[in-house]
PDB file of N, CA and C in Angstrom:
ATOM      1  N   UNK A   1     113.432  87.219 111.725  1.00  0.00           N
ATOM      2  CA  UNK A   1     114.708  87.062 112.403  1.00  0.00           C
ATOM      3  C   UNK A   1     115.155  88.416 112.961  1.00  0.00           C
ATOM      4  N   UNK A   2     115.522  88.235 114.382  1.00  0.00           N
ATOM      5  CA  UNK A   2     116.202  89.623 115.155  1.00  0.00           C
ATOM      6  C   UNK A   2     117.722  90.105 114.400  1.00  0.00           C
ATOM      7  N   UNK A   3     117.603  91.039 114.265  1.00  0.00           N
ATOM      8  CA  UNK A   3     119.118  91.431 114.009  1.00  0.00           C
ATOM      9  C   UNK A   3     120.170  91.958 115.430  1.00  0.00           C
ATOM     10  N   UNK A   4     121.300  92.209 114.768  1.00  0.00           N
ATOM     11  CA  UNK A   4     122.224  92.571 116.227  1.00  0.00           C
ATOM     12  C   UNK A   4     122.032  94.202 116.069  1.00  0.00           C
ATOM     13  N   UNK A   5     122.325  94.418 117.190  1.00  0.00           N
ATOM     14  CA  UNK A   5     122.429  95.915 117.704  1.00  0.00           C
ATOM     15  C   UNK A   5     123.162  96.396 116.769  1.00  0.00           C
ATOM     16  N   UNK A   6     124.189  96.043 116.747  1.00  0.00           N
ATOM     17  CA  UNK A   6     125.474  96.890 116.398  1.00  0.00           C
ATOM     18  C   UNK A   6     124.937  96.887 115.007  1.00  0.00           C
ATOM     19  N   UNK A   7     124.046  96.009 113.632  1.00  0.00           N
ATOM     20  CA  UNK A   7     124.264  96.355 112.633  1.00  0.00           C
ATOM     21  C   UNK A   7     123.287  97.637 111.688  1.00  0.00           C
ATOM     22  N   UNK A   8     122.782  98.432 113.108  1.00  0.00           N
ATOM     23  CA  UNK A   8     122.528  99.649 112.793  1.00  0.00           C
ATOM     24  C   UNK A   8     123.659 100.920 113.007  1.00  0.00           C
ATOM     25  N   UNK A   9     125.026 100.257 113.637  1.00  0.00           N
ATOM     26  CA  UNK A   9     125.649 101.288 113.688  1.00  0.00           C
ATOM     27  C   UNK A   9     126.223 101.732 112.470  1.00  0.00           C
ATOM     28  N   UNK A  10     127.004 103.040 112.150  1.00  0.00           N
ATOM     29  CA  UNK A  10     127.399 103.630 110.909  1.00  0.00           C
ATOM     30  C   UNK A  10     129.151 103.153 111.089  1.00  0.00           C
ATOM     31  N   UNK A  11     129.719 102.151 109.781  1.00  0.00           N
ATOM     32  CA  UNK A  11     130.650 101.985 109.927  1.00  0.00           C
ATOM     33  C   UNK A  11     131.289 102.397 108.495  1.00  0.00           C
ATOM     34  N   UNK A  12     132.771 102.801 108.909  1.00  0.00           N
ATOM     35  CA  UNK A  12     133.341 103.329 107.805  1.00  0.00           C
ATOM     36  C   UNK A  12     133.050 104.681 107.247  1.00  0.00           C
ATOM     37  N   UNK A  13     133.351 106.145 108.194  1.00  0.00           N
ATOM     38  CA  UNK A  13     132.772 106.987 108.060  1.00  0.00           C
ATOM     39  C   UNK A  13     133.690 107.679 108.261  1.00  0.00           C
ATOM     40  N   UNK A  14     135.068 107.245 108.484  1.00  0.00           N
ATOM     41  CA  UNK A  14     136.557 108.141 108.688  1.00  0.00           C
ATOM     42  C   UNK A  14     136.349 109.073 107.679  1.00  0.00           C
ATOM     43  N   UNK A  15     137.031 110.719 108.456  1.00  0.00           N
ATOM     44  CA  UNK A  15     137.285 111.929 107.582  1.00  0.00           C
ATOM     45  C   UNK A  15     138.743 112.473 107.428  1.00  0.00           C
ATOM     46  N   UNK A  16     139.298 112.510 106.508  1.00  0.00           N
ATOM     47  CA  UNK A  16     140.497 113.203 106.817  1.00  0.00           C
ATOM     48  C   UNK A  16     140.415 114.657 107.080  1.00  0.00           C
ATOM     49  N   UNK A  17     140.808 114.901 108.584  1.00  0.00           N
ATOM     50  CA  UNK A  17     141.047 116.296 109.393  1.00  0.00           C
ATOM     51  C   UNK A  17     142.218 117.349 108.659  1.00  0.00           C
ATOM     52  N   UNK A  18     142.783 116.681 108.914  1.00  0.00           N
ATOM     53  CA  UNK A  18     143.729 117.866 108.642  1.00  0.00           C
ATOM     54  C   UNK A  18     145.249 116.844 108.558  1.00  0.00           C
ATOM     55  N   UNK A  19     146.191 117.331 107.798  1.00  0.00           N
ATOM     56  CA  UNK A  19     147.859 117.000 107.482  1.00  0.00           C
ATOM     57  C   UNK A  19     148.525 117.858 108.034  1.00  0.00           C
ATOM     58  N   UNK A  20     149.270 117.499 108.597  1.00  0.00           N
ATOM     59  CA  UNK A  20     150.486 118.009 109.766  1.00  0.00           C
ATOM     60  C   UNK A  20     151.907 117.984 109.384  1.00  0.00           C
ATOM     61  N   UNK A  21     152.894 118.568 109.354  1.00  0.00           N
ATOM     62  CA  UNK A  21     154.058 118.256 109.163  1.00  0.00           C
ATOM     63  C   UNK A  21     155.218 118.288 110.065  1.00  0.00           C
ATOM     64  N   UNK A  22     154.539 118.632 111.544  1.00  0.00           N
ATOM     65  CA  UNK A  22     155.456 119.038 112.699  1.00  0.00           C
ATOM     66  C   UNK A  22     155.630 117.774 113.299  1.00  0.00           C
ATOM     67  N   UNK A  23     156.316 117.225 113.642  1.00  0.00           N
ATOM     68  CA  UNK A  23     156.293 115.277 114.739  1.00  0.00           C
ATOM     69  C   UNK A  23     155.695 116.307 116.274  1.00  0.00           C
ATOM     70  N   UNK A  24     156.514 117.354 116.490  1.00  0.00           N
ATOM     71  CA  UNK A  24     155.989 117.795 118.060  1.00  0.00           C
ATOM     72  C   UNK A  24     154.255 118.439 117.908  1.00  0.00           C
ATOM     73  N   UNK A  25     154.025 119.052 116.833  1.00  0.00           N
ATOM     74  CA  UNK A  25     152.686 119.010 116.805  1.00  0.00           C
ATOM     75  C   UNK A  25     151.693 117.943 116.637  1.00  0.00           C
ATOM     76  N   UNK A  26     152.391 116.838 115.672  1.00  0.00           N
ATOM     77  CA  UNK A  26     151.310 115.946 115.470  1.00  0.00           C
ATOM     78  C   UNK A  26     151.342 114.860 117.011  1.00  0.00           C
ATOM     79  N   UNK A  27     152.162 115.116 118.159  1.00  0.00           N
ATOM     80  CA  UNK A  27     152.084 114.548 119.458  1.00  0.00           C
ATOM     81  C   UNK A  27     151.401 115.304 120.139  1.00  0.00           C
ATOM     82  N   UNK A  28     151.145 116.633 119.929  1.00  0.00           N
ATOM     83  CA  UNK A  28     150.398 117.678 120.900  1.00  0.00           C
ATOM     84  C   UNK A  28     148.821 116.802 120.641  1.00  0.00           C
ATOM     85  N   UNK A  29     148.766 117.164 119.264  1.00  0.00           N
ATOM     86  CA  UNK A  29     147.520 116.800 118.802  1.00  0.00           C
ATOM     87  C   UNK A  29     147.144 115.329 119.251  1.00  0.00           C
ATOM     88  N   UNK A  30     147.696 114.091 119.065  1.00  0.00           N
ATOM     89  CA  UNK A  30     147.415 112.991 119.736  1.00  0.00           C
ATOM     90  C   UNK A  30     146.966 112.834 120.970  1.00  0.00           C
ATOM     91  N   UNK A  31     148.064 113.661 122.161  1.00  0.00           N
ATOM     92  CA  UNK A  31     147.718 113.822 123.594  1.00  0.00           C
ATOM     93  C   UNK A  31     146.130 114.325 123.470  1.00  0.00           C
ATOM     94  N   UNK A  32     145.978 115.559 122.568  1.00  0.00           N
ATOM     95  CA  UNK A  32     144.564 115.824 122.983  1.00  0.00           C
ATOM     96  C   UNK A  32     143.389 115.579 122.297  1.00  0.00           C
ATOM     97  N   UNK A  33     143.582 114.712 121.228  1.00  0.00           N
ATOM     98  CA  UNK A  33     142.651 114.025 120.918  1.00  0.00           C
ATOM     99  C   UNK A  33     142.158 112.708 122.380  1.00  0.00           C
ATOM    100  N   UNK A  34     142.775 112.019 122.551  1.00  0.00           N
ATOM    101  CA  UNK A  34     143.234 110.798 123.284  1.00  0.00           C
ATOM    102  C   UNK A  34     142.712 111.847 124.640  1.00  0.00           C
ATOM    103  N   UNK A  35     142.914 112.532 125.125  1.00  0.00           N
ATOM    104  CA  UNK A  35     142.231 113.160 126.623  1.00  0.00           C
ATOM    105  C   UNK A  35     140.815 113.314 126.377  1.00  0.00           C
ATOM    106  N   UNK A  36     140.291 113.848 125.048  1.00  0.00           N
ATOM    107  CA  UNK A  36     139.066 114.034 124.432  1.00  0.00           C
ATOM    108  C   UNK A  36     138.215 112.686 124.313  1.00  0.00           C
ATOM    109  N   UNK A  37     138.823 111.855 124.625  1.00  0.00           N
ATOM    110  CA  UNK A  37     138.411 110.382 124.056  1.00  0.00           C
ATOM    111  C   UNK A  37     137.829 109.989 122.758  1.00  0.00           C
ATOM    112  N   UNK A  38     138.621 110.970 121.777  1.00  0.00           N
ATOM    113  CA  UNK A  38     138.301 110.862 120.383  1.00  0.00           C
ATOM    114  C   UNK A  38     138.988 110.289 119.443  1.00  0.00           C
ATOM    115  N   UNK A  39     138.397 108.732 118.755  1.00  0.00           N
ATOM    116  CA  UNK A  39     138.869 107.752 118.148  1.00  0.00           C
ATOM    117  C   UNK A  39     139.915 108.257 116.963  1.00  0.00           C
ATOM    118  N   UNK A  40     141.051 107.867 116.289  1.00  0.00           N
ATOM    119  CA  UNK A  40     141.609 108.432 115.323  1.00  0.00           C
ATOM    120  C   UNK A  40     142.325 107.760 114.909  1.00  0.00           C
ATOM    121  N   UNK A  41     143.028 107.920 113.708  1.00  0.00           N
ATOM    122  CA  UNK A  41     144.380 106.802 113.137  1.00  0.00           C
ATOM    123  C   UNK A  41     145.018 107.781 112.277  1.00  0.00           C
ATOM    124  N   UNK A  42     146.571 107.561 112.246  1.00  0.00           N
ATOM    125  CA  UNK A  42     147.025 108.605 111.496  1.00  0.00           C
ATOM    126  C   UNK A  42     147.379 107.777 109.799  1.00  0.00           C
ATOM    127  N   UNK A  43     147.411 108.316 109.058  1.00  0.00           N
ATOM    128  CA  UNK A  43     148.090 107.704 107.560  1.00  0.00           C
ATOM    129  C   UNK A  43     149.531 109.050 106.892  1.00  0.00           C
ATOM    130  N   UNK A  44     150.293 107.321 107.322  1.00  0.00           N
ATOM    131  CA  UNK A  44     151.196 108.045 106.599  1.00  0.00           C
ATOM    132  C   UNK A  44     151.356 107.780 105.163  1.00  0.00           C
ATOM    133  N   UNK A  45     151.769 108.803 104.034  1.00  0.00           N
ATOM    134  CA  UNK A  45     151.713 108.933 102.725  1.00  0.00           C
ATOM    135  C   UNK A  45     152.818 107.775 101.895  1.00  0.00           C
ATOM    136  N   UNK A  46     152.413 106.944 100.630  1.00  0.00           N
ATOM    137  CA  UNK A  46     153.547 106.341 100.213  1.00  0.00           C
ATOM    138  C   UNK A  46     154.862 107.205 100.176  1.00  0.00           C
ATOM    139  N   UNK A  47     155.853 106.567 100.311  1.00  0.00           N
ATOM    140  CA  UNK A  47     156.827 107.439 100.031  1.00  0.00           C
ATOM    141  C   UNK A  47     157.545 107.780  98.396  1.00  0.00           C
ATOM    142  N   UNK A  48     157.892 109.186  98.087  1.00  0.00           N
ATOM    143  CA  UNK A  48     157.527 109.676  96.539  1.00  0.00           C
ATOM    144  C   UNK A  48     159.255 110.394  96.882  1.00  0.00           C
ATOM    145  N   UNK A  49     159.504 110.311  95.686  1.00  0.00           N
ATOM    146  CA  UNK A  49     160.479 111.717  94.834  1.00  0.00           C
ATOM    147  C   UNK A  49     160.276 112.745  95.174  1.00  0.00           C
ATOM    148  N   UNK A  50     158.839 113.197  94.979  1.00  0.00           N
ATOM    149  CA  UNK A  50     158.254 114.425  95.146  1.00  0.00           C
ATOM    150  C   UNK A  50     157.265 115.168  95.910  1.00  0.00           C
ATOM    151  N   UNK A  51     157.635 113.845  97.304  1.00  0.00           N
ATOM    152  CA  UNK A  51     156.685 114.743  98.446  1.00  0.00           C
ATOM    153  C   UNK A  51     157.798 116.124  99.016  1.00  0.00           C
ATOM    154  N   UNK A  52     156.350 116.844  99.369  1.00  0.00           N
ATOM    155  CA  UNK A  52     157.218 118.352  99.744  1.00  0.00           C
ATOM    156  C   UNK A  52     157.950 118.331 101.458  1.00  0.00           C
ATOM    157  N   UNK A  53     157.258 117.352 102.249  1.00  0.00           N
ATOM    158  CA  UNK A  53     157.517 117.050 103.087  1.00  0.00           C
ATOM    159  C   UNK A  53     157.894 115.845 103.580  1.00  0.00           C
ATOM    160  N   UNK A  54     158.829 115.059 104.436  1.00  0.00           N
ATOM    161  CA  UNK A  54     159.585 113.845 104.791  1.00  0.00           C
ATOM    162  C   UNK A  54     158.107 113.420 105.884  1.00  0.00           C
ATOM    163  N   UNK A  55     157.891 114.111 106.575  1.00  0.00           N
ATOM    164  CA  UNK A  55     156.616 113.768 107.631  1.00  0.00           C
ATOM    165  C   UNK A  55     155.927 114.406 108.099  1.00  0.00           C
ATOM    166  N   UNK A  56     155.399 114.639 106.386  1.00  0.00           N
ATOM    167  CA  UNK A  56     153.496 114.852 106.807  1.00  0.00           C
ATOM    168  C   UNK A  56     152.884 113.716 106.559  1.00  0.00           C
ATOM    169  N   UNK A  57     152.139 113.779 107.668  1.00  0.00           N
ATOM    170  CA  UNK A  57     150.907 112.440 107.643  1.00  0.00           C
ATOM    171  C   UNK A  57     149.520 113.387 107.999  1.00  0.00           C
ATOM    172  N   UNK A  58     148.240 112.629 107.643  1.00  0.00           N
ATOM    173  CA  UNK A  58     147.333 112.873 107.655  1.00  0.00           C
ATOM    174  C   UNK A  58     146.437 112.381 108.923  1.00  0.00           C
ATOM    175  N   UNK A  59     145.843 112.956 109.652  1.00  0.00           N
ATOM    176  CA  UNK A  59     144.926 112.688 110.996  1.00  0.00           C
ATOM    177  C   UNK A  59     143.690 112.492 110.418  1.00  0.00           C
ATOM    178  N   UNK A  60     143.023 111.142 110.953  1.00  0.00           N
ATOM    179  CA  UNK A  60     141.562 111.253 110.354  1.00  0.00           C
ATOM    180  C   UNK A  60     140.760 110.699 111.641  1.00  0.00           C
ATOM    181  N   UNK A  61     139.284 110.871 111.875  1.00  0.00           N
ATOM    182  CA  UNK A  61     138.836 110.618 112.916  1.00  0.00           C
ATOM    183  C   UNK A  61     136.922 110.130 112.319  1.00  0.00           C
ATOM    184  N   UNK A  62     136.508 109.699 112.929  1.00  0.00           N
ATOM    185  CA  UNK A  62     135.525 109.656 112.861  1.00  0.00           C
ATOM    186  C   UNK A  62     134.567 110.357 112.757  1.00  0.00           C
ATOM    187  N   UNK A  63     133.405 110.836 111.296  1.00  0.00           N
ATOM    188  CA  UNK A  63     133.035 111.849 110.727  1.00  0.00           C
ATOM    189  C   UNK A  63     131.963 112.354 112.377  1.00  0.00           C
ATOM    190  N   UNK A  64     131.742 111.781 113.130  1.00  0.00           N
ATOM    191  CA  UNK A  64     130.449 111.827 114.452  1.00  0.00           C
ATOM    192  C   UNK A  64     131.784 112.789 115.327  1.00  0.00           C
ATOM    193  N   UNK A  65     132.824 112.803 114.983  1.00  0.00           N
ATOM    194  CA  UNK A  65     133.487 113.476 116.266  1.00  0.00           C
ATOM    195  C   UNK A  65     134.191 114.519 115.691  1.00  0.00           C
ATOM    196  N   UNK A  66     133.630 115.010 114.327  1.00  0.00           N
ATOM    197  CA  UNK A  66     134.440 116.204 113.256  1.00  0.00           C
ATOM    198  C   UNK A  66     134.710 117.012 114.135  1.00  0.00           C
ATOM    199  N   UNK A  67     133.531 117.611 114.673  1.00  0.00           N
ATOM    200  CA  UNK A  67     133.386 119.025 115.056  1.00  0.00           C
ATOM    201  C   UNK A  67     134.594 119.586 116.268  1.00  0.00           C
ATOM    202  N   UNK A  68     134.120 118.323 117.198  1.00  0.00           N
ATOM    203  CA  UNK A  68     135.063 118.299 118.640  1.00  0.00           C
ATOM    204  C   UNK A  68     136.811 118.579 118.093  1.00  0.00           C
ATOM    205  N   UNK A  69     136.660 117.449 117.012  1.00  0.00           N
ATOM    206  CA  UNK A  69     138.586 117.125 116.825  1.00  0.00           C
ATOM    207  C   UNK A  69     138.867 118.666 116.246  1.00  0.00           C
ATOM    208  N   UNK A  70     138.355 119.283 115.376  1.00  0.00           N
ATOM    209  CA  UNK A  70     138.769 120.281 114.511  1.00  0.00           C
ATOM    210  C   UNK A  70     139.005 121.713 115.602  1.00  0.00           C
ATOM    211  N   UNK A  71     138.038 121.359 116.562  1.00  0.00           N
ATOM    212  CA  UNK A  71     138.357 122.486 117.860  1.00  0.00           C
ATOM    213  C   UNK A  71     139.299 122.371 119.080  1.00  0.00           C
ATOM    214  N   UNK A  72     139.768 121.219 118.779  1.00  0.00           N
ATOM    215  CA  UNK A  72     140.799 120.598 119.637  1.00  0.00           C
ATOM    216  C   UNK A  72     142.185 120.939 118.480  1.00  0.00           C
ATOM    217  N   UNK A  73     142.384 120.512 117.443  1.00  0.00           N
ATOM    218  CA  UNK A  73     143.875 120.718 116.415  1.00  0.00           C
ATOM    219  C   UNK A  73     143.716 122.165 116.825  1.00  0.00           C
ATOM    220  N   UNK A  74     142.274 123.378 115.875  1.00  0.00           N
ATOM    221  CA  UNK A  74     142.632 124.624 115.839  1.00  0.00           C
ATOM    222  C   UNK A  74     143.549 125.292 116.977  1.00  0.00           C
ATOM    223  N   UNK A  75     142.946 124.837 118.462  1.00  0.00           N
ATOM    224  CA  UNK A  75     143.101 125.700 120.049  1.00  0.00           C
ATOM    225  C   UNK A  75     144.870 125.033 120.133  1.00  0.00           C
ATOM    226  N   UNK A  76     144.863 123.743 119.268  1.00  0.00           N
ATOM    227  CA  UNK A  76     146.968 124.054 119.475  1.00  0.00           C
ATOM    228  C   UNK A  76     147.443 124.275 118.455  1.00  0.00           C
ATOM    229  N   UNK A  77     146.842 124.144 117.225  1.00  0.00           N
ATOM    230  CA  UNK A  77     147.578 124.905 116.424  1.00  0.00           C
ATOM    231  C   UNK A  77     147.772 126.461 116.665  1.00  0.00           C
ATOM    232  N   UNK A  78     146.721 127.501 116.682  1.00  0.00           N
ATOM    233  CA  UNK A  78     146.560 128.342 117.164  1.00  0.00           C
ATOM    234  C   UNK A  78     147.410 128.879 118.205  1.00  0.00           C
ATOM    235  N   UNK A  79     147.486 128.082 119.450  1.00  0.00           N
ATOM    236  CA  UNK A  79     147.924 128.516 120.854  1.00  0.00           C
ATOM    237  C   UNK A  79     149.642 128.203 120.438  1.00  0.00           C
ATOM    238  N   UNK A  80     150.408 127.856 119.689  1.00  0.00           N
ATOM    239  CA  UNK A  80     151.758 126.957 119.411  1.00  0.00           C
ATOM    240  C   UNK A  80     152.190 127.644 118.072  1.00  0.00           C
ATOM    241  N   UNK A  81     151.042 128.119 117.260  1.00  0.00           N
ATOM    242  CA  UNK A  81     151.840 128.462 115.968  1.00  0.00           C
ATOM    243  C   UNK A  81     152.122 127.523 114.981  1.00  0.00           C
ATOM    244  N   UNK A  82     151.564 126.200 114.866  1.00  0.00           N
ATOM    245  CA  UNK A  82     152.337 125.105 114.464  1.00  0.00           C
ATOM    246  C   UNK A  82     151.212 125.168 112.888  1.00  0.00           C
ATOM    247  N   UNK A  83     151.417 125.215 111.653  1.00  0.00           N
ATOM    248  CA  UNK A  83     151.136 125.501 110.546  1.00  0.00           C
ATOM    249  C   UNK A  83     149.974 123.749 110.541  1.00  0.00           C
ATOM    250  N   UNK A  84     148.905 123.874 109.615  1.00  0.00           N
ATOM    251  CA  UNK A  84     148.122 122.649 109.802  1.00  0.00           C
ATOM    252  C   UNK A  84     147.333 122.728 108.633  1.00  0.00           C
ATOM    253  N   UNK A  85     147.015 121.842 108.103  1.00  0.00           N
ATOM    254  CA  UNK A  85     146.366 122.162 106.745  1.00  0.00           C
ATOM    255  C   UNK A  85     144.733 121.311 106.715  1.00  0.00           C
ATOM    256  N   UNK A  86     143.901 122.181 106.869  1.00  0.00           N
ATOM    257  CA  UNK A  86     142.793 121.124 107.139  1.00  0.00           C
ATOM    258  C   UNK A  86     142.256 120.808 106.068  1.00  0.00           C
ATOM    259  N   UNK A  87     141.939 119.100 106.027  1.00  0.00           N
ATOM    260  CA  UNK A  87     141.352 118.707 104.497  1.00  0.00           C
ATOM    261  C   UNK A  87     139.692 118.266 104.588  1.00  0.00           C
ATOM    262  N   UNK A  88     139.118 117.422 105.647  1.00  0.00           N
ATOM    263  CA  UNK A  88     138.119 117.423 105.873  1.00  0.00           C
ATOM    264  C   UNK A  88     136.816 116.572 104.360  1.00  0.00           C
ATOM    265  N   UNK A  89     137.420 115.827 104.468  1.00  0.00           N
ATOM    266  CA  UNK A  89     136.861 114.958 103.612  1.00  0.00           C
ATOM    267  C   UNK A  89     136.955 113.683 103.299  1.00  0.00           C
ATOM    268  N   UNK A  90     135.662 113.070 102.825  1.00  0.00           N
ATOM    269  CA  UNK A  90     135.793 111.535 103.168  1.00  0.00           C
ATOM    270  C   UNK A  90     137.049 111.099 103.269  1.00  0.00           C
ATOM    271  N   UNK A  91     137.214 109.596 104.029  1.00  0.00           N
ATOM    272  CA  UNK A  91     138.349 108.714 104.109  1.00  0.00           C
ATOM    273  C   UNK A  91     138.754 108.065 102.594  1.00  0.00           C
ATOM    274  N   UNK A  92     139.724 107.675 102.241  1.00  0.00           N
ATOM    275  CA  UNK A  92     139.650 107.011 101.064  1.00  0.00           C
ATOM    276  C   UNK A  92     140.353 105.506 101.644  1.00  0.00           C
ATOM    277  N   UNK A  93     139.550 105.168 101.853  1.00  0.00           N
ATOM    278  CA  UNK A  93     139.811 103.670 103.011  1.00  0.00           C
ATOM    279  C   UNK A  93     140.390 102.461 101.510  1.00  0.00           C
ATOM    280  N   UNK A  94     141.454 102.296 102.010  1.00  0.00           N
ATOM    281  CA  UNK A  94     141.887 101.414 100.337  1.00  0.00           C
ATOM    282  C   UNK A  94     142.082  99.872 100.946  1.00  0.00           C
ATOM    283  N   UNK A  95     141.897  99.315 102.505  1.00  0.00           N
ATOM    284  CA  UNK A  95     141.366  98.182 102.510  1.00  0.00           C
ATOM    285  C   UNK A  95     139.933  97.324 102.505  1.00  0.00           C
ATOM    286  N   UNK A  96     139.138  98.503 101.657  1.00  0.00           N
ATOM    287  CA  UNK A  96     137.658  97.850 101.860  1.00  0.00           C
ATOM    288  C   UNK A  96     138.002  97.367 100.445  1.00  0.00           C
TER     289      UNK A  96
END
């Protein structure tokens, strides 16, 4: 029996990039992910007592497009000043 194309592709391979706490940075960063044509979803954190921040969320992208996204956040974090915390490690995907 033939199989389909697609079930050699690699699925479920999201990385978390980096956590943001700026709203105008984490839109810089969207615009240029999204011009890059690089897939992404943001997660925002349950809400706690004791988060240090009201809105940091986490950017994660697809582990095949690490390299590109991480040189795209650095060149505006960098160029803007905007503080970024890179985490870079598997997704912890909690609807599989």
């Amino acid at each position: 029996m033939e199989q389909p194309l697609y079930t050699s592709v690699k699925v479920n391979n999201e990385i978390e990039l980096c956590e943001v706490t700026d709203p105008d940075c984490k839109q810089l960063i969207e615009k240029a992910l999204l011009s890059q044509r690089i897939s992404y979803y943001i997660r925002w954190p349950k809400s706690s007592l004791f988060r240090r921040s009201k809105y940091a969320c986490t950017i994660c992208v697809n582990d095949n497009s690490k390299e590109i996204a991480e040189n795209v956040v650095r060149s505006i974090c960098d160029e803007k000043g905007y503080p970024v915390k890179f985490i870079m490690r598997k997704s912890q995907n909690q609807y599989l």
